[in-house]
PDB file of N, CA and C in Angstrom:
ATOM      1  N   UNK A   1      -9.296  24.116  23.776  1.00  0.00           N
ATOM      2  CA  UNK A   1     -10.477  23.302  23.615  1.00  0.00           C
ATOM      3  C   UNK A   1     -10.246  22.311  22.478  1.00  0.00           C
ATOM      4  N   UNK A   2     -10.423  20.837  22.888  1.00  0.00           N
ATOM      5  CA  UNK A   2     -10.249  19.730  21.678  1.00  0.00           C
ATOM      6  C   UNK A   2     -11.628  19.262  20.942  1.00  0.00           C
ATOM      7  N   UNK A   3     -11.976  19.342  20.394  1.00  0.00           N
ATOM      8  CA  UNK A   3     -13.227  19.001  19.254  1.00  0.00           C
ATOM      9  C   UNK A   3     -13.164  17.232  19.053  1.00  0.00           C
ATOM     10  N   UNK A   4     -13.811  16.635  19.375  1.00  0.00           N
ATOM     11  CA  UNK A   4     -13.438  15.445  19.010  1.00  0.00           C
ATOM     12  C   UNK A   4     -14.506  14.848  18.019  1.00  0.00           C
ATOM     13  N   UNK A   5     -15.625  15.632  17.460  1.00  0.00           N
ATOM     14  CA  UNK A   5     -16.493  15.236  16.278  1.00  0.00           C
ATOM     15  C   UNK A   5     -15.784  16.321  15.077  1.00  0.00           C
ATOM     16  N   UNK A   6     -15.683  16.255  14.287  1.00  0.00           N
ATOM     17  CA  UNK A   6     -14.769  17.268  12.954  1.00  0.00           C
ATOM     18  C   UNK A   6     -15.237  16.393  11.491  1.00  0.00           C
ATOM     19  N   UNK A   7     -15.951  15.244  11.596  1.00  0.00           N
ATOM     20  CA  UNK A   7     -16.623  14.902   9.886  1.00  0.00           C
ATOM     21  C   UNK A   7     -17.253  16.026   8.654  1.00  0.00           C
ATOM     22  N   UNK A   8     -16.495  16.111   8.222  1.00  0.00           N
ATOM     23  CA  UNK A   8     -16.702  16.618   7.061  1.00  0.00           C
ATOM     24  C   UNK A   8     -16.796  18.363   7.205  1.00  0.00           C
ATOM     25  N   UNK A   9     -15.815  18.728   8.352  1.00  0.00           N
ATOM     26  CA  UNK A   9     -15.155  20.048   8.575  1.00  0.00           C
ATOM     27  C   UNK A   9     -14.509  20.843   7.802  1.00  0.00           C
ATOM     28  N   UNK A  10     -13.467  19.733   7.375  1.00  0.00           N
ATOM     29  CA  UNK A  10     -12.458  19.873   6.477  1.00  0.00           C
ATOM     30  C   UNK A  10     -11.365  20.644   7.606  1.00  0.00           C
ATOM     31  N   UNK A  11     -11.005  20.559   8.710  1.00  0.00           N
ATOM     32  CA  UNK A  11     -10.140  20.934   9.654  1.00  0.00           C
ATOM     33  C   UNK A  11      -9.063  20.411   8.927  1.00  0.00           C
ATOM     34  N   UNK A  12      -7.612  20.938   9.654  1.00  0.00           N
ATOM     35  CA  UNK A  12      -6.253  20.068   9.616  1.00  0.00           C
ATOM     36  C   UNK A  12      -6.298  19.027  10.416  1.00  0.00           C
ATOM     37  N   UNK A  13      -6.487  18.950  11.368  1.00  0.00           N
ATOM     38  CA  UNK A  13      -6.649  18.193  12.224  1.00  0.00           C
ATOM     39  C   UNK A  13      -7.887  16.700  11.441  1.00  0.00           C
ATOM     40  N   UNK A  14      -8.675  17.650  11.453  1.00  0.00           N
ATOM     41  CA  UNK A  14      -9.294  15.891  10.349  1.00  0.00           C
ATOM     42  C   UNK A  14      -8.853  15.410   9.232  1.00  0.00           C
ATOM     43  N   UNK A  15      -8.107  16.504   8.507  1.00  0.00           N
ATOM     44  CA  UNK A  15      -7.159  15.886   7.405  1.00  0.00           C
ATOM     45  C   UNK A  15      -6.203  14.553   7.844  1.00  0.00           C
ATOM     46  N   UNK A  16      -5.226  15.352   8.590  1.00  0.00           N
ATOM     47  CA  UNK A  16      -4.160  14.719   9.387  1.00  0.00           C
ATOM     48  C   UNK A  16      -4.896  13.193   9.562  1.00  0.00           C
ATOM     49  N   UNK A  17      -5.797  13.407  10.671  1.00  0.00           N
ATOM     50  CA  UNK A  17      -6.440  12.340  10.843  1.00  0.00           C
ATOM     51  C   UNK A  17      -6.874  11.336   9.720  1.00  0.00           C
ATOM     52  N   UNK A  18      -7.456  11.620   8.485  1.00  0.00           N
ATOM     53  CA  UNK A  18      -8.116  10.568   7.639  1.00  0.00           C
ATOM     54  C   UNK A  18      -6.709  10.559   6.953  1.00  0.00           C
ATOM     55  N   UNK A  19      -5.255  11.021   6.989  1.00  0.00           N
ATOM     56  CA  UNK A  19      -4.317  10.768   5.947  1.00  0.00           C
ATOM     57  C   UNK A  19      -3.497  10.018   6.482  1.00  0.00           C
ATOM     58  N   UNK A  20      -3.550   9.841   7.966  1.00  0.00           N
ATOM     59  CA  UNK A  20      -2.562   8.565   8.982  1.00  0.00           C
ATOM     60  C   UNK A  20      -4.039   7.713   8.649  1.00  0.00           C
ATOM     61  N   UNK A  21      -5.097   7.406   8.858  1.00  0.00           N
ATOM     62  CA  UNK A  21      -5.480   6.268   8.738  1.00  0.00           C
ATOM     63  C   UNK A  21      -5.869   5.624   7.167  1.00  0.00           C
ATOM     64  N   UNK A  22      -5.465   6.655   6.167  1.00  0.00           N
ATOM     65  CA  UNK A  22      -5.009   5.759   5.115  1.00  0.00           C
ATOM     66  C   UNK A  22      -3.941   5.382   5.100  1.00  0.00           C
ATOM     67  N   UNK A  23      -2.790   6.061   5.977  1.00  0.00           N
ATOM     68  CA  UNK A  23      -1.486   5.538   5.506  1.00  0.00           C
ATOM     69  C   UNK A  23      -1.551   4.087   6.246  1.00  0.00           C
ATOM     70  N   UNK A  24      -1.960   4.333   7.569  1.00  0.00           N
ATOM     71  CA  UNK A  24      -2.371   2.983   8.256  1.00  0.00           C
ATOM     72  C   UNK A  24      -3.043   1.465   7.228  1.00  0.00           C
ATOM     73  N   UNK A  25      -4.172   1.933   6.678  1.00  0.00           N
ATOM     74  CA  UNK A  25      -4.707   0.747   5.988  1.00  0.00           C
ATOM     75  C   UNK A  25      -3.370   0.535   4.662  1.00  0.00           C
ATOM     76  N   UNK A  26      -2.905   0.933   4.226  1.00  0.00           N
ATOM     77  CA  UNK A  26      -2.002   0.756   2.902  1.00  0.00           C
ATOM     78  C   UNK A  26      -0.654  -0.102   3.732  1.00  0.00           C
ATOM     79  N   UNK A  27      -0.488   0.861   4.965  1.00  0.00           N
ATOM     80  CA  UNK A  27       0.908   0.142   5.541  1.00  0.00           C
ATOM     81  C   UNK A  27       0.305  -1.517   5.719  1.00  0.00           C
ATOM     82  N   UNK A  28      -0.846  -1.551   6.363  1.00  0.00           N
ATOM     83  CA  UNK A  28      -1.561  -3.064   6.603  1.00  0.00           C
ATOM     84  C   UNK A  28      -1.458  -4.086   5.592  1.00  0.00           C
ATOM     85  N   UNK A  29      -2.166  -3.334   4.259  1.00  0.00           N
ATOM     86  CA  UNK A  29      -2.291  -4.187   2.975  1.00  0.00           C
ATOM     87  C   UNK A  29      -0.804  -4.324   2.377  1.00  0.00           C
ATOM     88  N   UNK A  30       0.264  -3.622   2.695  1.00  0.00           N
ATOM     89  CA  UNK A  30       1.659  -3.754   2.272  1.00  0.00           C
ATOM     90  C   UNK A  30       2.192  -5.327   2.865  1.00  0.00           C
ATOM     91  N   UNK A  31       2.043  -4.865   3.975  1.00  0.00           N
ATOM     92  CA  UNK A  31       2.461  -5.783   5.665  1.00  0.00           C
ATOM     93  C   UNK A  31       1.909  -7.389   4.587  1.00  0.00           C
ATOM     94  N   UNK A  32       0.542  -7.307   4.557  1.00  0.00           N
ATOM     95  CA  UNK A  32      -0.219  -8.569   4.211  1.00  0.00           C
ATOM     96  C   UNK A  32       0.381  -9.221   3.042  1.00  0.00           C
ATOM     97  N   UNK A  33       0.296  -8.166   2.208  1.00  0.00           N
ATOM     98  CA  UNK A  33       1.267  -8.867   0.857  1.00  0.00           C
ATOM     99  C   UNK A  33       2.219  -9.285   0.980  1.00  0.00           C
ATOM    100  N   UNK A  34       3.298  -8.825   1.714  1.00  0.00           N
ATOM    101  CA  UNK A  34       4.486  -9.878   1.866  1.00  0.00           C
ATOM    102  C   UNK A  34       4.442 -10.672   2.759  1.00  0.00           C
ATOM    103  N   UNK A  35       3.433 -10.968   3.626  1.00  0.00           N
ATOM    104  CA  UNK A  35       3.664 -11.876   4.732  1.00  0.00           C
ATOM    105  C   UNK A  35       2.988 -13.027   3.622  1.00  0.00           C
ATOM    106  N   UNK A  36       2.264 -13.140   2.397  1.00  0.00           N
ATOM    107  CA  UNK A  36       1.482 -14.203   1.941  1.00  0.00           C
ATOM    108  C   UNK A  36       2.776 -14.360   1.102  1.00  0.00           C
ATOM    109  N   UNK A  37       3.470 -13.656   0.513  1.00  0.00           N
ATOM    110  CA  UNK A  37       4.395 -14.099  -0.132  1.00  0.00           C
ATOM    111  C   UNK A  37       5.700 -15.306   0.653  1.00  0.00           C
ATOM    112  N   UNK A  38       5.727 -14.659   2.348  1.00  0.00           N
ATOM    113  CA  UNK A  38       6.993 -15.421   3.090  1.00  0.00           C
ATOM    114  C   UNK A  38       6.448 -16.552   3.466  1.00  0.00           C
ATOM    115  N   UNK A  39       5.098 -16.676   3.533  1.00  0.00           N
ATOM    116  CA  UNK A  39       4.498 -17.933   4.230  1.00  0.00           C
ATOM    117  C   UNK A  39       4.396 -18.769   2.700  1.00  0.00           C
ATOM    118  N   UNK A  40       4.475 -18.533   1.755  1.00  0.00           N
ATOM    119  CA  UNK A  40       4.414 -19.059   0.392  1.00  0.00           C
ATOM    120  C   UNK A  40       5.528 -19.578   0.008  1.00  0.00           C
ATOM    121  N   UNK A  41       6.691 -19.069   1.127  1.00  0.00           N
ATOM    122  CA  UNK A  41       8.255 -19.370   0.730  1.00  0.00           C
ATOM    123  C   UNK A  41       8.642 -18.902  -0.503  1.00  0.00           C
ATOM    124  N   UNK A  42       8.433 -17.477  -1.216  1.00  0.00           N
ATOM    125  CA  UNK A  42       8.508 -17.224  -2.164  1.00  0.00           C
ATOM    126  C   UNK A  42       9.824 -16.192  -1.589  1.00  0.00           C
ATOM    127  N   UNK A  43      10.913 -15.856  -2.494  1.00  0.00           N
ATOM    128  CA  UNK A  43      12.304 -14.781  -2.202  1.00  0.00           C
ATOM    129  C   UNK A  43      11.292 -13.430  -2.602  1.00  0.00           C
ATOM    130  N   UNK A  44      11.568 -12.880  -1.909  1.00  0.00           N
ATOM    131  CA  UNK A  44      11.658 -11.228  -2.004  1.00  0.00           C
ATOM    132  C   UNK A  44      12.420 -10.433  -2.331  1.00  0.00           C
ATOM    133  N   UNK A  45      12.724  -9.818  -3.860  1.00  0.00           N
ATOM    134  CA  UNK A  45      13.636  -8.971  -3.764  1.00  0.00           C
ATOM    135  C   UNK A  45      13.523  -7.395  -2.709  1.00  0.00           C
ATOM    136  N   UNK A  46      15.111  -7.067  -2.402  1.00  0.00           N
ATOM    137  CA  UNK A  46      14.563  -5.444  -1.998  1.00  0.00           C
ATOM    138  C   UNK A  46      13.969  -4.617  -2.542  1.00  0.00           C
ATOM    139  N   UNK A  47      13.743  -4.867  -4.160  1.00  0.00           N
ATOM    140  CA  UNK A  47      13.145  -3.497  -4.630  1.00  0.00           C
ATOM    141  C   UNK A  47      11.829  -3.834  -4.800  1.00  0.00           C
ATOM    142  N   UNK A  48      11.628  -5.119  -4.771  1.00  0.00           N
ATOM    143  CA  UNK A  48      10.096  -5.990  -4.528  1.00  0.00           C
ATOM    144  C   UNK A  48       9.793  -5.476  -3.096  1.00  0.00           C
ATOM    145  N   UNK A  49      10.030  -5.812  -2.117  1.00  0.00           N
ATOM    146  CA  UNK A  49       9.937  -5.654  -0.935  1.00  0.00           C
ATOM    147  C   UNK A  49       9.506  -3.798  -1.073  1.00  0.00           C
ATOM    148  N   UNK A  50      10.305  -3.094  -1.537  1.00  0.00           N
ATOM    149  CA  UNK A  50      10.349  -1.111  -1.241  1.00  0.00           C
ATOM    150  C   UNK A  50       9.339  -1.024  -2.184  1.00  0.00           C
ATOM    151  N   UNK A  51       8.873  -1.819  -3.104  1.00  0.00           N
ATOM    152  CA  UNK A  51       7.709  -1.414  -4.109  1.00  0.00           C
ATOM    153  C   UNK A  51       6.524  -1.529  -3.476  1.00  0.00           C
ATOM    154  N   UNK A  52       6.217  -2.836  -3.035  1.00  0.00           N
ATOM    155  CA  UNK A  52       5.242  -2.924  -2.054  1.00  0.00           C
ATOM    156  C   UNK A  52       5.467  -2.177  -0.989  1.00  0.00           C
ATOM    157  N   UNK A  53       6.091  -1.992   0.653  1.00  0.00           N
ATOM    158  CA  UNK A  53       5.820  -1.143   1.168  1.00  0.00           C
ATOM    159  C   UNK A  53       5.862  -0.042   0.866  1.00  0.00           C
ATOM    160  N   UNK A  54       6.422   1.013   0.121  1.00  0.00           N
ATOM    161  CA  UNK A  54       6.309   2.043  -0.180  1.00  0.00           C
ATOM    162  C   UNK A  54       4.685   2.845  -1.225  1.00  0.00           C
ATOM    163  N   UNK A  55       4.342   1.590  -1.724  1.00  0.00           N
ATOM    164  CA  UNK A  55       2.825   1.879  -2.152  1.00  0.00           C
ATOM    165  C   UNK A  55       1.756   2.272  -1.158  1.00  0.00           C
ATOM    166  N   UNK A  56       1.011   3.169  -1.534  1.00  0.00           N
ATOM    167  CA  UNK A  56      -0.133   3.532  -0.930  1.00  0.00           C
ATOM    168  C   UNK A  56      -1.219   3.644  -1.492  1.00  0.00           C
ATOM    169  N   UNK A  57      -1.398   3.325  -2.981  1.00  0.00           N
ATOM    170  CA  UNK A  57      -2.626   3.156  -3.748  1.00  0.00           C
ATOM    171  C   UNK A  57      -3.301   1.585  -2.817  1.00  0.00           C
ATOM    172  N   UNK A  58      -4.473   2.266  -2.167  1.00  0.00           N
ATOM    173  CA  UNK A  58      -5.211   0.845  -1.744  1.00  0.00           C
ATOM    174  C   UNK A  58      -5.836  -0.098  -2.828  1.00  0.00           C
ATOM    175  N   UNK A  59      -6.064   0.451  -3.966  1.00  0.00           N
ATOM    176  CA  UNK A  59      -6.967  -0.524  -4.704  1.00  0.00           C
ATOM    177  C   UNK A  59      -5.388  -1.273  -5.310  1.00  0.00           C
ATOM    178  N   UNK A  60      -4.569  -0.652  -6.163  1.00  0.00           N
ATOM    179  CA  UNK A  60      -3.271  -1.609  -6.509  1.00  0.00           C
ATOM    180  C   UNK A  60      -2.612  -2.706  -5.092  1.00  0.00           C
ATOM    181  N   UNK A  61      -2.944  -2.354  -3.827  1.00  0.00           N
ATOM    182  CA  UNK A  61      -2.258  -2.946  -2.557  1.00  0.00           C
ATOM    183  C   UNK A  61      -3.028  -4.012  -2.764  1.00  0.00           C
ATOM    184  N   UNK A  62      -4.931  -3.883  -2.874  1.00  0.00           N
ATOM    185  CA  UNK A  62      -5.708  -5.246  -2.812  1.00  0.00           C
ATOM    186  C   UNK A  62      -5.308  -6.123  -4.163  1.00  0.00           C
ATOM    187  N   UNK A  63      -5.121  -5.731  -5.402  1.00  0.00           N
ATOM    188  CA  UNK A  63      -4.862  -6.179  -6.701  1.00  0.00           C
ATOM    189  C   UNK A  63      -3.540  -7.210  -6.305  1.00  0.00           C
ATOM    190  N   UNK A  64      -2.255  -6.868  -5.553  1.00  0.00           N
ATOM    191  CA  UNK A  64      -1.373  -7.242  -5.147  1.00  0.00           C
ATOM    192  C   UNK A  64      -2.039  -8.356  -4.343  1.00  0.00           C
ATOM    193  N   UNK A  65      -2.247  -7.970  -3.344  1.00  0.00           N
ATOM    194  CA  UNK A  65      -2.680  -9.350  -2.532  1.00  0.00           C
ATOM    195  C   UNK A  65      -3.248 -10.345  -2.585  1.00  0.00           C
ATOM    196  N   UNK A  66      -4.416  -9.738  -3.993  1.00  0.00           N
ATOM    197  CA  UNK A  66      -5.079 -11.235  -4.686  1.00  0.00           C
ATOM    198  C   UNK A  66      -4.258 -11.765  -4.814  1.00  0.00           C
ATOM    199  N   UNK A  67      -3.164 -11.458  -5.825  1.00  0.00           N
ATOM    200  CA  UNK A  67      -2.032 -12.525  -6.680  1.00  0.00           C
ATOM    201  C   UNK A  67      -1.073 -12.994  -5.840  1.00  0.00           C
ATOM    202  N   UNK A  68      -0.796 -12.350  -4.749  1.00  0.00           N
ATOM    203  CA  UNK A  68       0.023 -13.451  -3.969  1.00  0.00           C
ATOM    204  C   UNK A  68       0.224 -14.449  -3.632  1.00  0.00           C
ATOM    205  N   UNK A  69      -1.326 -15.131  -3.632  1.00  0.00           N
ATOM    206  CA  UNK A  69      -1.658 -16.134  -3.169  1.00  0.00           C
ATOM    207  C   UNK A  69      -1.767 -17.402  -4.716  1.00  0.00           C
ATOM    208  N   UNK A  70      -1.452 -16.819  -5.798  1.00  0.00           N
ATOM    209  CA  UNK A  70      -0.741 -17.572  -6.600  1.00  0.00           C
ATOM    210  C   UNK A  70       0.152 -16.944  -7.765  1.00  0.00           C
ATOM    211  N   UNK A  71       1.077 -16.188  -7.370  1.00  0.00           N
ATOM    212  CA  UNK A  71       2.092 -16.340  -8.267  1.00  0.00           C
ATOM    213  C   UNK A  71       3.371 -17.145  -8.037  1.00  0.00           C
ATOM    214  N   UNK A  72       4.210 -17.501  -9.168  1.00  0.00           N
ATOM    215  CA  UNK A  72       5.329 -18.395  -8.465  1.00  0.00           C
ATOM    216  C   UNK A  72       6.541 -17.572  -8.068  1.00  0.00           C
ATOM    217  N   UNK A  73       6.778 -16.219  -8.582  1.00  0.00           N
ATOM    218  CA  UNK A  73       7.921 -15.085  -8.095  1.00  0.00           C
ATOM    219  C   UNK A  73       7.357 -13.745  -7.743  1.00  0.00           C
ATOM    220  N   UNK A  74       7.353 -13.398  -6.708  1.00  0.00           N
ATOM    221  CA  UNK A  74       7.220 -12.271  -6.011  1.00  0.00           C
ATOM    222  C   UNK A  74       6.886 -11.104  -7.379  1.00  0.00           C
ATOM    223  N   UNK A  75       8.351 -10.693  -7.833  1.00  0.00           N
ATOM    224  CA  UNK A  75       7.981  -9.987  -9.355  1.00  0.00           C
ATOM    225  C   UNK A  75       7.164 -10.092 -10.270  1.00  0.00           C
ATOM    226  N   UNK A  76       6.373 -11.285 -10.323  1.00  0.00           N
ATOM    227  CA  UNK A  76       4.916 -11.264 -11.262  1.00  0.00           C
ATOM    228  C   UNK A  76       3.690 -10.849 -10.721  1.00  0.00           C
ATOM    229  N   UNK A  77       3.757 -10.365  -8.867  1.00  0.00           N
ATOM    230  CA  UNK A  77       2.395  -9.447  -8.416  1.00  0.00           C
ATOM    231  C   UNK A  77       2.431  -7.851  -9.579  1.00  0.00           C
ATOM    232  N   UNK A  78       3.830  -7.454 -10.089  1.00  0.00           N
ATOM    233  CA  UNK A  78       3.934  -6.224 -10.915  1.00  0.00           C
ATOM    234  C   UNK A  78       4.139  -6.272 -12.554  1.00  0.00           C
ATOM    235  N   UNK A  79       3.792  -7.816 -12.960  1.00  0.00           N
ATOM    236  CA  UNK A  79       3.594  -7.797 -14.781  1.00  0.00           C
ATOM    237  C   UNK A  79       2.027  -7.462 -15.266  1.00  0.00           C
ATOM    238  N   UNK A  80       2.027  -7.178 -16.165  1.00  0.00           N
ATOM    239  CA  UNK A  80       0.748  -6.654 -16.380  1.00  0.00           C
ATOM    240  C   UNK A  80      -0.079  -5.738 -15.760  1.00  0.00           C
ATOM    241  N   UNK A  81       0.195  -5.270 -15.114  1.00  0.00           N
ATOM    242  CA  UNK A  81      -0.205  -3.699 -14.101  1.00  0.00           C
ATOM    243  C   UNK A  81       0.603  -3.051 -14.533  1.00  0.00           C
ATOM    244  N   UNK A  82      -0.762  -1.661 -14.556  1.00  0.00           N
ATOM    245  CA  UNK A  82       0.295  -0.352 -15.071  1.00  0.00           C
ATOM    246  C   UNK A  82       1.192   0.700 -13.882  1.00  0.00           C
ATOM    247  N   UNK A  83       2.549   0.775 -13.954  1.00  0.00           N
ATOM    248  CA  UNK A  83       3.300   1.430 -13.004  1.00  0.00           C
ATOM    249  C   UNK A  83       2.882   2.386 -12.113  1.00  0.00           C
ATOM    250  N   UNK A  84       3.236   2.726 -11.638  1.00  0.00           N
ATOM    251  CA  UNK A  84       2.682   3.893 -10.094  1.00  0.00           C
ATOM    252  C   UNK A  84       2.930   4.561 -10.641  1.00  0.00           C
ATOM    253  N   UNK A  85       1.802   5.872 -10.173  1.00  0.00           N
ATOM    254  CA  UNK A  85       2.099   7.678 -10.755  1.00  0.00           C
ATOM    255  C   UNK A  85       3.644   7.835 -10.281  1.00  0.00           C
ATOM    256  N   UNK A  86       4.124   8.523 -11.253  1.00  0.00           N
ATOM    257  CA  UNK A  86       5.174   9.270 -10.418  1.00  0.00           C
ATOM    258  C   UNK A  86       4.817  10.428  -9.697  1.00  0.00           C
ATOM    259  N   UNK A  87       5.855  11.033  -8.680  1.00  0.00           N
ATOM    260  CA  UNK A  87       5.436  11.857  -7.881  1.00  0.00           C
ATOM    261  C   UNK A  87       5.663  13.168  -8.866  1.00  0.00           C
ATOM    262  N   UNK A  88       4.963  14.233  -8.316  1.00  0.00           N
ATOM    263  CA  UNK A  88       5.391  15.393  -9.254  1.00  0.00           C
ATOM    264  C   UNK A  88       6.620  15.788  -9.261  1.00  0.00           C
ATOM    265  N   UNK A  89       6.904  15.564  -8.379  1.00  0.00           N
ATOM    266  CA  UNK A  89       8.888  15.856  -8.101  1.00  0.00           C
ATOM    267  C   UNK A  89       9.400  15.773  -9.343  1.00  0.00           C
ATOM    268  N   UNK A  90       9.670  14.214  -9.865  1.00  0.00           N
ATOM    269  CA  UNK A  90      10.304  13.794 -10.538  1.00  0.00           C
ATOM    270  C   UNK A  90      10.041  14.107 -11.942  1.00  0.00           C
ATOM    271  N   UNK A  91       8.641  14.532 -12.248  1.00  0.00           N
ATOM    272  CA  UNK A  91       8.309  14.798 -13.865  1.00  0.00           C
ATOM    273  C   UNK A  91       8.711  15.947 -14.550  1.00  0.00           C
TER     274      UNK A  91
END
């Protein structure tokens, strides 16, 4: 039997669900930021490029995308912002 109402269940299945459609909106706002940067004719480095897609903080993704639309090097969407959590892995 498939359940297709589960709001505020707290199932796996609705987890799953609300954690692909954040990854979805972040992959979007990633996508957007560099497409304003290529249509800007601005270079992309790779680790510019893996910083942005690899982010999933939505509010830093929108912060990013404001400034795209005027910085003059890709690398100044990340001066003055404070760095991404690290993962617990690494600490």
């Amino acid at each position: 039997m498939v359940i297709s109402y589960f709001p505020g269940r707290g199932t796996v299945f609705e987890e799953a669900y609300y954690d692909g459609e954040a990854k979805g909106k972040a992959a979007g706002k990633a996508e957007g930021v560099l497409r304003v940067l290529e249509v800007r004719g601005l270079a992309v480095s790779d680790d510019a490029r893996t910083r942005v897609s690899d982010c999933t903080d939505l509010d830093r993704l929108d912060g990013w995308l404001d400034r795209a639309g005027t910085v003059q090097r890709a690398e100044e969407l990340f001066e003055g912002m404070p760095d991404e959590p690290q993962d617990e892995q690494d600490s």
